[in-house]
N, C-alpha and C. Protein backbone atom coordinates (compact mmCIF):
# COMPACT_ATOMS: atom_id res chain seq x y z
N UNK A 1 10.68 83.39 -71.19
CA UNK A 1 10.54 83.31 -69.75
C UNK A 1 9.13 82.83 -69.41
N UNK A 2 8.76 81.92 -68.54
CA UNK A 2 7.34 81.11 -67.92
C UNK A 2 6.64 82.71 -67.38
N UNK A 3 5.58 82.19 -67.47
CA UNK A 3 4.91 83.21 -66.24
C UNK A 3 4.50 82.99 -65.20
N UNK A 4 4.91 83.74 -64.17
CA UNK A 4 4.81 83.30 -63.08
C UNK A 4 3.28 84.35 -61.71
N UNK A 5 3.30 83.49 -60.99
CA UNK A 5 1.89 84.25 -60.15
C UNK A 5 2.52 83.68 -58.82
N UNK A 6 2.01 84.49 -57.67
CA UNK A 6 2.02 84.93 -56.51
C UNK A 6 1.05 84.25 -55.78
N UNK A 7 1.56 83.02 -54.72
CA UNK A 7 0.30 81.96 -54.09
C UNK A 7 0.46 82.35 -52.48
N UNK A 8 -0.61 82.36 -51.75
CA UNK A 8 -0.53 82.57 -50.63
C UNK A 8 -0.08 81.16 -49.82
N UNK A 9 0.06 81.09 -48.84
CA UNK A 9 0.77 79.84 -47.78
C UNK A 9 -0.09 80.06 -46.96
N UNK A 10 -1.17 78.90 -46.61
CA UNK A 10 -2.29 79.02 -45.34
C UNK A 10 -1.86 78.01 -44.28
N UNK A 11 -2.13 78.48 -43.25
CA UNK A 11 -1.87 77.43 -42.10
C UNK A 11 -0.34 77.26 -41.88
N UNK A 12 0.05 76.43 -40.83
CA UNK A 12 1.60 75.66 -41.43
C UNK A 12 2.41 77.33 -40.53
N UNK A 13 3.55 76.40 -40.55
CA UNK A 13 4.43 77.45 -39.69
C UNK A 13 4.76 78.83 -41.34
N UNK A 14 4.18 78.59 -41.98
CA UNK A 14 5.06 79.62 -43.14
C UNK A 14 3.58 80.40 -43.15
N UNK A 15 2.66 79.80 -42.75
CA UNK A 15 1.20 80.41 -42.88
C UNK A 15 1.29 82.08 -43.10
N UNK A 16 0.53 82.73 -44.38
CA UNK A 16 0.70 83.93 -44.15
C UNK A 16 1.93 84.64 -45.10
N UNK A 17 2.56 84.04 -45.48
CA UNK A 17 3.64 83.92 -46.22
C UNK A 17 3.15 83.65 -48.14
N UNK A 18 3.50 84.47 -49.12
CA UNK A 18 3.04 84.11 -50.25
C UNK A 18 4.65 83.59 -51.13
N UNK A 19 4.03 82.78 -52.06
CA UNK A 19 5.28 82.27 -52.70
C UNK A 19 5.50 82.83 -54.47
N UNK A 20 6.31 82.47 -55.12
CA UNK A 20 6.35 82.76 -56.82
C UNK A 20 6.63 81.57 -57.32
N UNK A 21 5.55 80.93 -58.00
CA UNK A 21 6.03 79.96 -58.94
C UNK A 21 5.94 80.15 -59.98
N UNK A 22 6.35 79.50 -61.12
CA UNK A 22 5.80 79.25 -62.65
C UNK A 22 4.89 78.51 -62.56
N UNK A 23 4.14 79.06 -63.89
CA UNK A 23 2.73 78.50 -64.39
C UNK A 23 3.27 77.11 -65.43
N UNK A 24 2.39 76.00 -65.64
CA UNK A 24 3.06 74.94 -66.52
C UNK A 24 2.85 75.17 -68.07
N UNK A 25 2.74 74.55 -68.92
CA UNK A 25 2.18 74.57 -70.16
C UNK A 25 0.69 74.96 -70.02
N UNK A 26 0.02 74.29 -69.60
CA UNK A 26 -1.31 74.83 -68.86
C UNK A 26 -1.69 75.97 -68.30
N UNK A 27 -0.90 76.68 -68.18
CA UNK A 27 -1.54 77.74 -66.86
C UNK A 27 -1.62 77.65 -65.59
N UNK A 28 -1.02 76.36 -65.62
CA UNK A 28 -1.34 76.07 -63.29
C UNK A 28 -0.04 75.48 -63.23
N UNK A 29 0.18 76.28 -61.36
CA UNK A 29 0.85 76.25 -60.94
C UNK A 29 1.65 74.15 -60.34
N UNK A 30 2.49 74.38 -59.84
CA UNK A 30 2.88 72.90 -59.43
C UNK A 30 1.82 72.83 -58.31
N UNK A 31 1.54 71.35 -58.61
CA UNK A 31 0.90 70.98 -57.35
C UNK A 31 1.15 70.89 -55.80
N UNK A 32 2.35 70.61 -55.65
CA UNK A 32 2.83 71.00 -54.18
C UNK A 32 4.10 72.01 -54.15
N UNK A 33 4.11 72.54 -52.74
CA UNK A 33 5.14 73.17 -52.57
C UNK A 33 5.82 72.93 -51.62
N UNK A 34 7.39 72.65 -51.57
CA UNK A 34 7.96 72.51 -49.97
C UNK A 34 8.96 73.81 -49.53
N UNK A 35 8.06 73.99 -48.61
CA UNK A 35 9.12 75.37 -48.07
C UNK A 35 9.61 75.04 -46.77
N UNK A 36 10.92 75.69 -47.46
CA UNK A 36 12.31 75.09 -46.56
C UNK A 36 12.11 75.80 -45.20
N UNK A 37 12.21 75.08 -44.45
CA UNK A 37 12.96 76.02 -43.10
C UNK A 37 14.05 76.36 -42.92
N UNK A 38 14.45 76.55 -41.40
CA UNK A 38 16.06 77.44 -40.95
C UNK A 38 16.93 76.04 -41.09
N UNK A 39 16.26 74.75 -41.07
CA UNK A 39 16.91 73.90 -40.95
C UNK A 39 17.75 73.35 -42.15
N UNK A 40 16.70 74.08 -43.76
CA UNK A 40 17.23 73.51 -45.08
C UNK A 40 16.16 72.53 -45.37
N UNK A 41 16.02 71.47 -46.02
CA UNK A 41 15.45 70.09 -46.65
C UNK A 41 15.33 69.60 -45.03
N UNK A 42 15.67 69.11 -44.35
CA UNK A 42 15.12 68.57 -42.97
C UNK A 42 14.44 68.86 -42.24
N UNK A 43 14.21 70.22 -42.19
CA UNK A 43 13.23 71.32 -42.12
C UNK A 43 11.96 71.48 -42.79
N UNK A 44 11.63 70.90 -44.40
CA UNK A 44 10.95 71.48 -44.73
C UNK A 44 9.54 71.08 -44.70
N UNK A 45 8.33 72.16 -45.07
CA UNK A 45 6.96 71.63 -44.76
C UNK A 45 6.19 71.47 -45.92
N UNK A 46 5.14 70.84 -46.24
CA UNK A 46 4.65 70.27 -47.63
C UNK A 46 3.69 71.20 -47.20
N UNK A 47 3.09 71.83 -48.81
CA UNK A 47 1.83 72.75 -48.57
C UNK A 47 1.14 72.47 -50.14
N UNK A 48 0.13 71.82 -50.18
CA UNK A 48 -0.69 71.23 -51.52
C UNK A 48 -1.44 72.45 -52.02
N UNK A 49 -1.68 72.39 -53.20
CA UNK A 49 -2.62 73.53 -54.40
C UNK A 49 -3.67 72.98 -54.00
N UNK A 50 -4.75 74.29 -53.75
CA UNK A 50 -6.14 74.28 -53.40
C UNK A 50 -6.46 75.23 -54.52
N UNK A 51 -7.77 74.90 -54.93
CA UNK A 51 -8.52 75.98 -55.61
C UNK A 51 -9.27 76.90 -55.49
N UNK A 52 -9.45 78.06 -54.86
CA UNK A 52 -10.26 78.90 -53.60
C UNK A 52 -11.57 79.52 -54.84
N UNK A 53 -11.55 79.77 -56.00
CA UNK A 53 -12.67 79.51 -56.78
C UNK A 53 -13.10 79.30 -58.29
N UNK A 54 -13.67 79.57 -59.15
CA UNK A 54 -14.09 78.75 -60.29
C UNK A 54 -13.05 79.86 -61.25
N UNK A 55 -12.32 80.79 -60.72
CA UNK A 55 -11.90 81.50 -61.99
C UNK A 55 -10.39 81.10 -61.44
N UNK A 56 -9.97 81.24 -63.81
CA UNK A 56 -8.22 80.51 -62.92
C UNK A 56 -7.31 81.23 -62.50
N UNK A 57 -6.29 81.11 -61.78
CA UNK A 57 -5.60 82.02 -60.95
C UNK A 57 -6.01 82.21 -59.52
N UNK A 58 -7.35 81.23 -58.75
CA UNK A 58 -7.74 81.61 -57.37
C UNK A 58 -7.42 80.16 -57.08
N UNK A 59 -6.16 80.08 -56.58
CA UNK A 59 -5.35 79.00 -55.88
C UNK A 59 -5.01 79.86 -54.81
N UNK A 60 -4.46 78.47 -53.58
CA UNK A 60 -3.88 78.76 -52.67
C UNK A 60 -2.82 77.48 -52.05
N UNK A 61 -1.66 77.50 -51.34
CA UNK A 61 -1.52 76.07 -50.96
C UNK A 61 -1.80 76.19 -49.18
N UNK A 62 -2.37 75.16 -49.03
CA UNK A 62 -2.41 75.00 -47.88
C UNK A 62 -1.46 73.67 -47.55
N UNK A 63 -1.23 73.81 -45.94
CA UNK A 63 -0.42 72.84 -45.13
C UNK A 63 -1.19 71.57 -44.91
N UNK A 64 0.06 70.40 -45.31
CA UNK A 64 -0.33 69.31 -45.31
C UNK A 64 0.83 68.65 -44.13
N UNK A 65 1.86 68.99 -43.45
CA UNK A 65 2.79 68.64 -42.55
C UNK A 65 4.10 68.68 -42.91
N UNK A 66 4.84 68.23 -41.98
CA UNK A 66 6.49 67.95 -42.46
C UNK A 66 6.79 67.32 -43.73
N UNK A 67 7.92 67.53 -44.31
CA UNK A 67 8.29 66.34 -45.44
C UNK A 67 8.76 65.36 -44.90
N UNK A 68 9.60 65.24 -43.61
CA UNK A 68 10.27 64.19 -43.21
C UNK A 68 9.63 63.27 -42.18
């Protein structure tokens, strides 16, 4: 089983909201995330991996806008 870590969601209508991803071969998480709305995939909002500081595991994604 991957291991997985717990990312917060800044900004963005999901703002406030934390997510679970898997870690890669590397240790880091995917670079973006799209979280769905009520709408499904037509709905959803792009939120990019930030690095909040020099030790690993202090990510966050923040909002970058709609997918569509």
């Amino acid at each position: 089983m991957a291991a997985t870590v717990e990312i917060p969601l800044v900004d963005g209508p999901a703002g406030g909201q934390r997510v679970t991803v898997e870690l890669d071969s590397n240790g880091r998480p995917p670079l973006t995330h799209h979280h769905l709305g009520p709408g499904g995939l037509a709905a959803a909002e792009i939120y990019e991996l930030e690095s909040t500081g020099d030790e690993a595991g202090d990510w966050r994604y923040c909002w970058r806008g709609p997918a569509a």
